[in-house]
C-alpha atoms as a PDB file:
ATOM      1  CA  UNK A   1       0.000   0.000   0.000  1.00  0.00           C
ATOM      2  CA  UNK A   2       1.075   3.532  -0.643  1.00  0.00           C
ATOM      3  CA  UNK A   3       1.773   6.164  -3.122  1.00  0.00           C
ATOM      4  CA  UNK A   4       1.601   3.116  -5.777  1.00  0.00           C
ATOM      5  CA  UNK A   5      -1.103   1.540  -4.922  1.00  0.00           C
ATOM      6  CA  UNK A   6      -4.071   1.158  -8.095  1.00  0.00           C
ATOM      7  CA  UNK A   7      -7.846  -0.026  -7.546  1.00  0.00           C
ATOM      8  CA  UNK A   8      -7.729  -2.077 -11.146  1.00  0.00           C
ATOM      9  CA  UNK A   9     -11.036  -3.748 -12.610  1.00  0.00           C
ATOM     10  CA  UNK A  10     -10.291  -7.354 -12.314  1.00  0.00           C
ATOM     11  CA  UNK A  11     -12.344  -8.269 -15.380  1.00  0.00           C
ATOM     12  CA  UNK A  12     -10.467  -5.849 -17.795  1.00  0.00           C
ATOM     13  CA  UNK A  13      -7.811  -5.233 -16.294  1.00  0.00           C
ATOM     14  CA  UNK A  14      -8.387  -1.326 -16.736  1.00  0.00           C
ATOM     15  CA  UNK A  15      -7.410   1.162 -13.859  1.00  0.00           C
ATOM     16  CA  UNK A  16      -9.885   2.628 -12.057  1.00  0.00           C
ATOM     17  CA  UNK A  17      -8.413   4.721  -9.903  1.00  0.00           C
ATOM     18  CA  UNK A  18      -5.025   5.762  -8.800  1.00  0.00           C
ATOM     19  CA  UNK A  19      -3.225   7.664  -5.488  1.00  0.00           C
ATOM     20  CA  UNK A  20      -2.006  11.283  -6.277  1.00  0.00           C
ATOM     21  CA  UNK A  21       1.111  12.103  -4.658  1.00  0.00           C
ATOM     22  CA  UNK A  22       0.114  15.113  -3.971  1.00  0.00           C
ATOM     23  CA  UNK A  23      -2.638  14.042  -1.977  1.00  0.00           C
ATOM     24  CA  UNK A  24      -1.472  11.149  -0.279  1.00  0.00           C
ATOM     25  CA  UNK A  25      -0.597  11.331   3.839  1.00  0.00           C
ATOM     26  CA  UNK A  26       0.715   8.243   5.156  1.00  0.00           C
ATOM     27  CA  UNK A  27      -2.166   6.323   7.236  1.00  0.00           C
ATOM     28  CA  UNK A  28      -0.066   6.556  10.725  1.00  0.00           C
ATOM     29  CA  UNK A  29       0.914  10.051  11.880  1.00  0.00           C
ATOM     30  CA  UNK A  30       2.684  10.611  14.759  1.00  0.00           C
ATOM     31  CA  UNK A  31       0.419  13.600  16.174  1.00  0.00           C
ATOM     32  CA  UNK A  32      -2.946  14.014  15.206  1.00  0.00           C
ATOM     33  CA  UNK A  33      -4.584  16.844  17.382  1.00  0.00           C
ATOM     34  CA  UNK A  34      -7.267  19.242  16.634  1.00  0.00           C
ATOM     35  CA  UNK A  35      -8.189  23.039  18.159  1.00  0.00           C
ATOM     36  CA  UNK A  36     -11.509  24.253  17.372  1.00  0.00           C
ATOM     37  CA  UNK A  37     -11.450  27.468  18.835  1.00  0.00           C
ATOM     38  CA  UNK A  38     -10.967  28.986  15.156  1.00  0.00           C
ATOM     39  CA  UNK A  39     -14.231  27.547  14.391  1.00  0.00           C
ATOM     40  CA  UNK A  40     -15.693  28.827  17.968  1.00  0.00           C
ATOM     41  CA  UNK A  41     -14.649  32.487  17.236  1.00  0.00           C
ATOM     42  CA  UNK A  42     -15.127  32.858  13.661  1.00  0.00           C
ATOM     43  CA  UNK A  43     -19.009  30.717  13.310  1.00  0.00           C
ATOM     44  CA  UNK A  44     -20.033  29.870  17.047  1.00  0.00           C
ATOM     45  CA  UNK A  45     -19.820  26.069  16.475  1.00  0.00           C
ATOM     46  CA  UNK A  46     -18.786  24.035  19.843  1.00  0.00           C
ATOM     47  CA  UNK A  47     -19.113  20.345  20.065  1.00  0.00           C
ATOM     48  CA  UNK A  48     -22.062  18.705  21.545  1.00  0.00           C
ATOM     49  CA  UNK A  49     -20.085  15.155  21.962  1.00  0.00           C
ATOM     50  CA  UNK A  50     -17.799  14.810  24.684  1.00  0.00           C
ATOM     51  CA  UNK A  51     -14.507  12.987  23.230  1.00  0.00           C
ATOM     52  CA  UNK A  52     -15.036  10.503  25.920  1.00  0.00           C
ATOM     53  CA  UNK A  53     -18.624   9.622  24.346  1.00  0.00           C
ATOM     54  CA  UNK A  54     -16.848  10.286  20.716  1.00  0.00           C
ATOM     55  CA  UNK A  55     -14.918   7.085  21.655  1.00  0.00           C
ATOM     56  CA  UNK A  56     -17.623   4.811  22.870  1.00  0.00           C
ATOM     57  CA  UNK A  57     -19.643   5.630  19.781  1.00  0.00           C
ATOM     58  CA  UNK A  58     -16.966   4.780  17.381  1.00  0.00           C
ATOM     59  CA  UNK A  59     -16.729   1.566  19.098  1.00  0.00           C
ATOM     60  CA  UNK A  60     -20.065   0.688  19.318  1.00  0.00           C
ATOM     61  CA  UNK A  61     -19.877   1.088  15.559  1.00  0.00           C
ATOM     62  CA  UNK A  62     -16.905  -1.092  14.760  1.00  0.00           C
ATOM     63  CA  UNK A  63     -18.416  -3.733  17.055  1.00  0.00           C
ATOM     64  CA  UNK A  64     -22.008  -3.889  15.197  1.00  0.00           C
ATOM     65  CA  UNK A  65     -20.938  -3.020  11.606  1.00  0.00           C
ATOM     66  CA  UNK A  66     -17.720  -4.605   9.247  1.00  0.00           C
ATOM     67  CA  UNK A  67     -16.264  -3.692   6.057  1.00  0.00           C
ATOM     68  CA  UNK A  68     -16.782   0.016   6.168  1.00  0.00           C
ATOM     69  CA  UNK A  69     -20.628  -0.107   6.936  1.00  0.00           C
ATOM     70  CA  UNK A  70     -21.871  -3.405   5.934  1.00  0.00           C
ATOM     71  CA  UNK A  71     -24.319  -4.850   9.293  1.00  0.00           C
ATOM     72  CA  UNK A  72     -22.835  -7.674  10.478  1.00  0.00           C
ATOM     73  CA  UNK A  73     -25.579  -8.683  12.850  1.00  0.00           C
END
């Protein structure tokens, strides 16, 4: 996987889509942190979800659903 990497139609053998290197970013980052006080100040947004509930939703997810959505129950 990585700058290389080609979704190709197995049937024809035609690609169907490709990674631009000057969009990719590596899946694992060191430091991933976010600041929304820019979005506080300039529209008035704050988050409803605490990050704490953030987390147990986005497990409950991954434990009821597979394969990026598909219901597994």
């Amino acid at each position: 996987m990585g700058v290389d990497e080609k979704g190709i139609d197995p049937s024809t053998g035609k690609v169907l889509i490709e990674i631009s290197p000057r969009y990719f970013r590596p899946a694992e980052v060191d430091i991933l942190r976010g600041d929304a006080s820019r979005a506080a100040k300039g529209i008035g947004w704050t988050a409803k979800t605490k990050a704490r509930e953030l987390c147990e939703l986005m497990v409950a997810y991954d434990l009821q659903y597979d394969d990026y959505g598909a219901d597994t129950r």
